[in-house]
Protein backbone atom coordinates (compact mmCIF):
# COMPACT_ATOMS: atom_id res chain seq x y z
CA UNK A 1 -32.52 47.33 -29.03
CA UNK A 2 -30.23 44.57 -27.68
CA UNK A 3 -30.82 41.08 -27.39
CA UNK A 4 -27.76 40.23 -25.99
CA UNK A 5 -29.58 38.37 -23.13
CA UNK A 6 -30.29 36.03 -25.67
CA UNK A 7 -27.10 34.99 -26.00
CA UNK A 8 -25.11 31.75 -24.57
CA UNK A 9 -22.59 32.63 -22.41
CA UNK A 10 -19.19 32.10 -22.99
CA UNK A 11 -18.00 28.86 -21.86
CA UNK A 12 -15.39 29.33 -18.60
CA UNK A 13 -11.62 28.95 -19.63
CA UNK A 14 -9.77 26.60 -17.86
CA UNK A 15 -8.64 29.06 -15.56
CA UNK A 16 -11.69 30.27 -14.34
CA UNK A 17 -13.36 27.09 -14.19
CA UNK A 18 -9.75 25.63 -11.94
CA UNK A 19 -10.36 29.21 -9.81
CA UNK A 20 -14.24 28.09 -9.50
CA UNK A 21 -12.88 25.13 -7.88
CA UNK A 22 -10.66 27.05 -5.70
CA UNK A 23 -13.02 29.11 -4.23
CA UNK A 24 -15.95 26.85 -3.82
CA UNK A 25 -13.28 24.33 -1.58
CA UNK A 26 -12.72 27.61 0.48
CA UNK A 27 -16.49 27.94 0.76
CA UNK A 28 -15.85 24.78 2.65
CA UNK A 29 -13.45 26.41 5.06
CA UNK A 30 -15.41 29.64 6.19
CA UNK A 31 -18.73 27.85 6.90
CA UNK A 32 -19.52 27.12 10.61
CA UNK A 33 -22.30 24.29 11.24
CA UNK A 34 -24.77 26.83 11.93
CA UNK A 35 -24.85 27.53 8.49
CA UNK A 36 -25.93 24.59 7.47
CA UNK A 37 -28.11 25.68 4.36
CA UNK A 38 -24.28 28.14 3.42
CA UNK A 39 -22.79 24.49 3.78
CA UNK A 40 -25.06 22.59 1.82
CA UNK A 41 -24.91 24.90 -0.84
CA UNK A 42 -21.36 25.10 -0.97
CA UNK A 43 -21.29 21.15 -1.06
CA UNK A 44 -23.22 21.28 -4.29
CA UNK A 45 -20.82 23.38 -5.94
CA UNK A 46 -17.78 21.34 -5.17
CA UNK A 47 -19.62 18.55 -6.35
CA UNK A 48 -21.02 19.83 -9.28
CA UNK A 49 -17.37 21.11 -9.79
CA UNK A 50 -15.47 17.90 -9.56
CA UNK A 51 -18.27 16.33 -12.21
CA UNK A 52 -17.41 18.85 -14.17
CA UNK A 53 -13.52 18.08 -14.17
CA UNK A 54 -14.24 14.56 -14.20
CA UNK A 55 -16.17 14.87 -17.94
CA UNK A 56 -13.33 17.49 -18.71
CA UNK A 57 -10.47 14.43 -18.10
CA UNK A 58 -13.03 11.62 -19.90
CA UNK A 59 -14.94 13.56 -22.35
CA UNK A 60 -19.09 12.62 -21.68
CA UNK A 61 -19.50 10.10 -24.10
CA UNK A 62 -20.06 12.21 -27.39
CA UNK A 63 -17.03 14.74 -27.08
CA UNK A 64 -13.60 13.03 -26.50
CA UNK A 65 -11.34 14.74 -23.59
CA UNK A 66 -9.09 17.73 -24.54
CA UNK A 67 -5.38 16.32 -23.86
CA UNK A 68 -4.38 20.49 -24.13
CA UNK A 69 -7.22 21.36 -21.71
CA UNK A 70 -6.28 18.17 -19.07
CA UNK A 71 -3.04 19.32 -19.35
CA UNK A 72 -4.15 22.69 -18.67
CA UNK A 73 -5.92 21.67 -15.56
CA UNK A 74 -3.28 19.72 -14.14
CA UNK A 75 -1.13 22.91 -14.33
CA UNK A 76 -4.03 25.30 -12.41
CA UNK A 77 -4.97 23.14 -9.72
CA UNK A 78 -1.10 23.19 -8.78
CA UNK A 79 -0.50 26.54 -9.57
CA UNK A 80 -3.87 27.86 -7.49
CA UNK A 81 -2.95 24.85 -4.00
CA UNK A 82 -6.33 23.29 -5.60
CA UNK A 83 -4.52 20.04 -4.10
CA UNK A 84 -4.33 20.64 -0.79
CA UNK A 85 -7.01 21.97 -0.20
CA UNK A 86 -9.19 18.58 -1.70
CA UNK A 87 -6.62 16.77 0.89
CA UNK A 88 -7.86 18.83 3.55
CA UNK A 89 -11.60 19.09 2.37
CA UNK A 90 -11.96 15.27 2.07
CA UNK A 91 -13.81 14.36 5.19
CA UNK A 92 -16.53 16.85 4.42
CA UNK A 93 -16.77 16.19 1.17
CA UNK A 94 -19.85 13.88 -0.16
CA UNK A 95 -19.93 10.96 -1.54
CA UNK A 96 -20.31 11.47 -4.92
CA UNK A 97 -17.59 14.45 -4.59
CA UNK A 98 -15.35 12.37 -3.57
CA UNK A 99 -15.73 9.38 -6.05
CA UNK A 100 -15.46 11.46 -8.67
CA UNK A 101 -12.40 13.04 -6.88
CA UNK A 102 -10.58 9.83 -6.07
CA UNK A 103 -11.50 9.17 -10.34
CA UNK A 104 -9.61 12.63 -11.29
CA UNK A 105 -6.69 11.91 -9.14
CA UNK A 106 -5.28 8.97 -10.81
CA UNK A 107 -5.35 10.62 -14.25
CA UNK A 108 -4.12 13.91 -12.90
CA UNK A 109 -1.41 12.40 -11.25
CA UNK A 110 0.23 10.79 -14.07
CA UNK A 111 -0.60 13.94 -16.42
CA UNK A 112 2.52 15.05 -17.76
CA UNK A 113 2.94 18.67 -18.65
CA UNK A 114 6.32 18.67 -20.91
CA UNK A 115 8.66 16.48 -19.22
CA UNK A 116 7.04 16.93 -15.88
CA UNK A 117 4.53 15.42 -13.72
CA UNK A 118 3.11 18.34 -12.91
CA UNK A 119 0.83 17.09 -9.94
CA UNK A 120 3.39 14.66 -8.44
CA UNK A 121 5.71 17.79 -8.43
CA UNK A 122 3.85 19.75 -6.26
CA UNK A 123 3.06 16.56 -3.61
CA UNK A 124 7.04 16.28 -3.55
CA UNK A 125 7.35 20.21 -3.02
CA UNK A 126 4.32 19.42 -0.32
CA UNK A 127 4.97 15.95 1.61
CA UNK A 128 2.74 16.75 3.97
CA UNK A 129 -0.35 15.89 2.12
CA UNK A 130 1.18 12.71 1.73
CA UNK A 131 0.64 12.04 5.61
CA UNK A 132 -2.57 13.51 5.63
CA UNK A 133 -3.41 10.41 3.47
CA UNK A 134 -1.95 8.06 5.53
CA UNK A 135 -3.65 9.27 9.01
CA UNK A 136 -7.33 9.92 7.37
CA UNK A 137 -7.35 5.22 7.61
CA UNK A 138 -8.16 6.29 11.22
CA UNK A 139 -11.90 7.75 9.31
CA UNK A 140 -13.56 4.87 7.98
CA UNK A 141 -15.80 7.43 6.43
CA UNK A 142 -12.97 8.71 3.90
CA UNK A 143 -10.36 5.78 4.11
CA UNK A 144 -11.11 3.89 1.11
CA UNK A 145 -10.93 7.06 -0.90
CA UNK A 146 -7.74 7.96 0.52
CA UNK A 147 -6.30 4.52 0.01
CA UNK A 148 -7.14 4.59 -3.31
CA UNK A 149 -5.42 8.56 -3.55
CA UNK A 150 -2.16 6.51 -1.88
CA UNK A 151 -1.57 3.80 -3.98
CA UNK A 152 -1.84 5.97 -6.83
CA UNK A 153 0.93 8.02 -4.88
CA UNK A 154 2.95 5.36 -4.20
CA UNK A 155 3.40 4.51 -8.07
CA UNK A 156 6.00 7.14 -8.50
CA UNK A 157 8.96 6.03 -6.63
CA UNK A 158 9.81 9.57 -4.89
CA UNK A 159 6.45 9.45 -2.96
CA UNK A 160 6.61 5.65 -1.95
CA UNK A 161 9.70 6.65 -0.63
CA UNK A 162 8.72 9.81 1.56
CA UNK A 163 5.91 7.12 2.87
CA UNK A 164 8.20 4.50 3.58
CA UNK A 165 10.68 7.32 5.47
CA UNK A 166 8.13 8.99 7.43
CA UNK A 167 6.91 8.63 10.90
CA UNK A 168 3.54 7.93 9.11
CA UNK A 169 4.28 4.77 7.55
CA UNK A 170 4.41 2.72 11.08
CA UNK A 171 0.63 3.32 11.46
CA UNK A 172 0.35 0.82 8.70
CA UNK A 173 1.27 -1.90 11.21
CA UNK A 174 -1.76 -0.59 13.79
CA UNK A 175 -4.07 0.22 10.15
CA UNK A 176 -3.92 -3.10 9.16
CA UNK A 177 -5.16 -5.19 12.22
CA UNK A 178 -8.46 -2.00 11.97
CA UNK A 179 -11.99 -3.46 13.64
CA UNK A 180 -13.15 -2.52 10.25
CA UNK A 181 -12.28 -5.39 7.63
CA UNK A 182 -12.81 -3.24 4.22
CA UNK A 183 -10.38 -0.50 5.97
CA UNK A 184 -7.91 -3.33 6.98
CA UNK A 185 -7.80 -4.84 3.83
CA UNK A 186 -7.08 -1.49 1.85
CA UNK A 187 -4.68 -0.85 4.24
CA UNK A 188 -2.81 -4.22 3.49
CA UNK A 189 -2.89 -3.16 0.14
CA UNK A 190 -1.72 -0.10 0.22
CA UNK A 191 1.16 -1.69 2.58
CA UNK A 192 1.97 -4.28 0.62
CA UNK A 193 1.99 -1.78 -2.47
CA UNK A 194 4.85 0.02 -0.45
CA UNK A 195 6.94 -3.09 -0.02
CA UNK A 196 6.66 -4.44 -3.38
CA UNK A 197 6.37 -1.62 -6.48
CA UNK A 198 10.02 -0.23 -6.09
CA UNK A 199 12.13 -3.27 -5.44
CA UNK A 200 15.83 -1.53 -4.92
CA UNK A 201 14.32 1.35 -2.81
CA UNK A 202 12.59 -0.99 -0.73
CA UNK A 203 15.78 -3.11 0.08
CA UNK A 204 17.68 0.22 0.43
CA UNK A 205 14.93 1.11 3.13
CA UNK A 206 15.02 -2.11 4.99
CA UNK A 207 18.66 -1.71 4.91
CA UNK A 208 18.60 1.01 6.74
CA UNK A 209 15.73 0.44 9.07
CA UNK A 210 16.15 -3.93 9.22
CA UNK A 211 15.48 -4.10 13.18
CA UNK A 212 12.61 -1.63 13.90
CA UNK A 213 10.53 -2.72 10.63
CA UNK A 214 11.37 -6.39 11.37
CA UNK A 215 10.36 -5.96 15.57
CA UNK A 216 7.31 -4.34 13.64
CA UNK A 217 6.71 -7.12 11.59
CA UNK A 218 7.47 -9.59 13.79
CA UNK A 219 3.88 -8.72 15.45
CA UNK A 220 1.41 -9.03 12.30
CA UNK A 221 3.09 -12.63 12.05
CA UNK A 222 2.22 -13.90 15.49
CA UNK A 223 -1.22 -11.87 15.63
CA UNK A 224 -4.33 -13.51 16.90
CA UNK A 225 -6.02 -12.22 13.84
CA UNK A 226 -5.97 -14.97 11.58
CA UNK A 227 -6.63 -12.55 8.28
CA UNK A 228 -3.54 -10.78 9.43
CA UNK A 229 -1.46 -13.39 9.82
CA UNK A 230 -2.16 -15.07 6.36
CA UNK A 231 -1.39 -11.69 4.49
CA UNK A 232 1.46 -10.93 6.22
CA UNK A 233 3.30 -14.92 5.95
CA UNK A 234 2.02 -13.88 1.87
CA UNK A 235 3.47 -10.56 2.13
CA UNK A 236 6.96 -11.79 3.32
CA UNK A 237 7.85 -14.27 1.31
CA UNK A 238 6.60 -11.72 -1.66
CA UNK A 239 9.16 -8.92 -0.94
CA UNK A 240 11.80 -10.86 0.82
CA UNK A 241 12.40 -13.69 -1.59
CA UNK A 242 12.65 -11.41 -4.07
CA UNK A 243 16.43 -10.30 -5.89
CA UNK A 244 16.81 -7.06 -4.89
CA UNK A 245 16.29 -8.24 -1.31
CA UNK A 246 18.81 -11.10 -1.12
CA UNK A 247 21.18 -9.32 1.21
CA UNK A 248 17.90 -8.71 3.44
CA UNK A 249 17.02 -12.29 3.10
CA UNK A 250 20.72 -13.41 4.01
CA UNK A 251 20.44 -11.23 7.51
CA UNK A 252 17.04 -12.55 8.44
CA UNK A 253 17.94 -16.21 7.90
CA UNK A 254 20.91 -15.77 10.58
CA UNK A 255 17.96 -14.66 13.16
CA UNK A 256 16.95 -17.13 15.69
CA UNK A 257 13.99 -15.53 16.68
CA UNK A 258 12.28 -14.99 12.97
CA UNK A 259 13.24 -18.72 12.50
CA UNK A 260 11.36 -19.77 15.39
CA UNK A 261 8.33 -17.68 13.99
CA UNK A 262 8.45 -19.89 10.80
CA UNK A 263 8.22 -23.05 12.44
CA UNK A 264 5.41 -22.09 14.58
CA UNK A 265 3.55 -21.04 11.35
CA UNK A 266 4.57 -24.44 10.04
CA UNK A 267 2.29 -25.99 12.47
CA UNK A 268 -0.50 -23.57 12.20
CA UNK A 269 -3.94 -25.28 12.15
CA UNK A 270 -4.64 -23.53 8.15
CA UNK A 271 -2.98 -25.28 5.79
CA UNK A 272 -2.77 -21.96 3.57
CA UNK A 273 -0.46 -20.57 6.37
CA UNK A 274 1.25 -23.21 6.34
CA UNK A 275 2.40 -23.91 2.78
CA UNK A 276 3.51 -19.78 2.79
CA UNK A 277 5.68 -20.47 5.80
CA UNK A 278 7.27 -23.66 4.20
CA UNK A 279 8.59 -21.36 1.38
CA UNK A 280 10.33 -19.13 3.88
CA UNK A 281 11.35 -21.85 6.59
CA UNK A 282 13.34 -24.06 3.72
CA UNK A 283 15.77 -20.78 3.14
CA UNK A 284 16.40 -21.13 6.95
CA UNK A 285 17.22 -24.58 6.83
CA UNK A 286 19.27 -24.96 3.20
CA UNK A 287 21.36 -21.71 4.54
CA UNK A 288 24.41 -23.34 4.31
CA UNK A 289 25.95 -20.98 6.62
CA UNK A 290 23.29 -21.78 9.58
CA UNK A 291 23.75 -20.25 12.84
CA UNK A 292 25.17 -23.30 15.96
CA UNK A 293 21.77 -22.13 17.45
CA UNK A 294 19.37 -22.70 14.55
CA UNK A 295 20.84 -26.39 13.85
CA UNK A 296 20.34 -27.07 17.89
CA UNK A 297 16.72 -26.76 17.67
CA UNK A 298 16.41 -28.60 14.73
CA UNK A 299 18.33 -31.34 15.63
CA UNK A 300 16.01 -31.27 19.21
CA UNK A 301 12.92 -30.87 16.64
CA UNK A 302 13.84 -33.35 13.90
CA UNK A 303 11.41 -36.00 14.44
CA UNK A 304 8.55 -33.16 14.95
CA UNK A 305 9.61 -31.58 11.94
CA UNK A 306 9.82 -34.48 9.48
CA UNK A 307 6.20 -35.89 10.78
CA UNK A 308 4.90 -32.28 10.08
CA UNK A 309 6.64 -31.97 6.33
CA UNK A 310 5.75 -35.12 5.77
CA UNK A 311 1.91 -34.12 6.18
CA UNK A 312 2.51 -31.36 4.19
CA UNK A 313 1.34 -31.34 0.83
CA UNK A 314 0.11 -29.07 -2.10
CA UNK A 315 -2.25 -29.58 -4.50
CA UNK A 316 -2.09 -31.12 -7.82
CA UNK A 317 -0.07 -30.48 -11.18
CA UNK A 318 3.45 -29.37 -11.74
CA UNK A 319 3.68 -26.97 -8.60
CA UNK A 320 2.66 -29.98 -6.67
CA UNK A 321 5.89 -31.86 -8.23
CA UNK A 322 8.55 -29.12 -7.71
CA UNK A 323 7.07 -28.52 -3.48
CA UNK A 324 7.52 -32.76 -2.94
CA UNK A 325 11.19 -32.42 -4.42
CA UNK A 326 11.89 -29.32 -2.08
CA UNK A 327 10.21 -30.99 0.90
CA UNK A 328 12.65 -34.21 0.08
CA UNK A 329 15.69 -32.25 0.08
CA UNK A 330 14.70 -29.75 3.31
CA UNK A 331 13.81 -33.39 5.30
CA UNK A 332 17.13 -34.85 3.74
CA UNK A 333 19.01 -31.72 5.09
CA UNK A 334 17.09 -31.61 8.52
CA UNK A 335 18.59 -35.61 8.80
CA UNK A 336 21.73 -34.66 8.22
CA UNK A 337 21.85 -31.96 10.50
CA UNK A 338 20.55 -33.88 13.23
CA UNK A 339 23.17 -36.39 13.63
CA UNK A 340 26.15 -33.96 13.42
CA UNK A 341 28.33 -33.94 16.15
CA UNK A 342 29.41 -31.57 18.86
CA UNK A 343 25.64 -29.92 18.97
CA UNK A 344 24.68 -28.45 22.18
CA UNK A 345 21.59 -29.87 22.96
């Protein structure tokens, strides 16, 4: 007599368990809303599937994680398009799923198999996903998850740079200024992510495209949104003060326009506007290689401009110390300008 019945069955390899995955996503896929109890069920086995993976990547408190087996896994859910189809599952996916999801990705991700990132590999062989990220900020019910799933993207310079390139990456501008405050702010960070992580790609980039990002720009620094506005003033004088951005900031010091943008932020009513504007509007003025136009309006503007610095001050300490020198020599250099000769006014 047998009593095999008895026995416990063999645990799934990591093969079967990655193809379990697989096919409970395209569960997803074939259900119609009628079936809503096919749905449901299916829903529970993704779920129960990517808490599953997640103990399999962290171990479950008594049994450390396998590095063979995550490495394993990594290597299945490419090899099987695992991938894209969470990409294109996401918005039906629960909340738990996709917590647990959004957890796996960022260790999967930087998995490497060999001397390969296995998972970052197959988003570069499928770029596509990669905008499928981007547009899913336009469903608040997904878009933090997705944010997060970006910015772990754009960590690994080839896919911050297929974001940057893409037609996709201009719906940050309309993302950011969102009804929704927790999607606009993720989408700032994930934007400002972009513009700061790779410093030589992203001045190679704004090389290329200086007047439509700038025109872009341009519009989150005069926006009525105040939140906006603060961020982006921030966000500027992060990226384009920086070294690998000098020729950048050398072109957009020559520009009129921008430098009339500065000054109008100079006198905005928050002082935290303000003070970020100063540190961009002083590289205007100590440009010794100023425009005729630039030192017309601010010889016209002098007096304005030295009551306004004047008023302007920082806080305490040794900051505090080093901004009142600056301010001395920009008002010094605004002076000077002011009574040279042979200016157009």
């Amino acid at each position: 007599m047998s009593f095999s019945f008895f026995r416990p069955s063999r645990p799934k390899t990591t093969q079967e368990f990655v193809k379990g995955v697989k096919d409970s996503l395209m569960a997803l896929d074939t259900k119609t809303v009628v079936e809503v109890k096919a749905l449901e069920k299916a829903l529970e086995e993704v779920e129960k599937n990517f808490s599953t993976m997640r103990c399999m990547i962290s171990g479950d408190g008594e049994v450390e994680p396998n590095v063979d087996q995550i490495s394993q896994l990594a290597l299945e859910i490419c090899k099987e398009d695992v991938i894209a189809l969470i990409i294109h599952n996401l918005h039906i996916l629960g909340w738990e799923a996709r917590k647990d999801l959004v957890y796996c990705w960022a260790i999967l991700l930087k998995q490497k198999v060999g001397s390969t990132y296995c998972c970052v590999e197959y988003v570069e062989n499928h770029f596509e996903l990669l905008d499928s990220l981007v547009v899913s900020y336009d469903n608040k019910e997904i878009a933090l998850n997705c944010g997060n799933m970006l910015r772990e993207c754009v960590k690994f310079p080839t896919l911050a740079k297929y974001i940057l390139e893409s037609a996709s990456f201009e719906l940050f501008f309309k993302f950011v200024e969102l009804p929704n405050f927790d999607v606009a702010s993720d989408a700032f960070t994930t934007f400002k992510d972009l513009l700061t992580k790779h410093g030589d790609m992203v001045a190679e980039y704004l090389n290329i495209h200086y007047d439509e990002f700038f025109n872009l720009y341009e519009k989150l620094l005069t926006s009525a949104n105040y939140v906006t506005k603060r961020q982006s003033v921030k966000l500027l004088s992060d990226f384009l003060l920086e070294p690998p951005n000098a020729q950048i900031m050398k072109r957009y010091i020559l520009e009129v326009r921008y430098f009339k943008v500065m000054m109008t932020l100079l006198k905005d009513s928050s002082k935290n506007i303000q003070m970020t504007a100063f540190h961009i509007f002083k590289v205007f003025v100590a440009n010794p290689n100023k425009p005729p136009e630039i030192k017309v309006i601010l010889s016209k503007n002098h007096e304005k401009l030295v009551s306004l610095l004047h008023n302007l001050s920082g806080g305490k300490g040794a900051d505090d110390e080093q901004f009142e020198e600056e301010k001395e020599i920009i008002i010094k250099e605004i002076e000077r300008v002011s009574h040279l000769p042979n200016l157009e006014h």
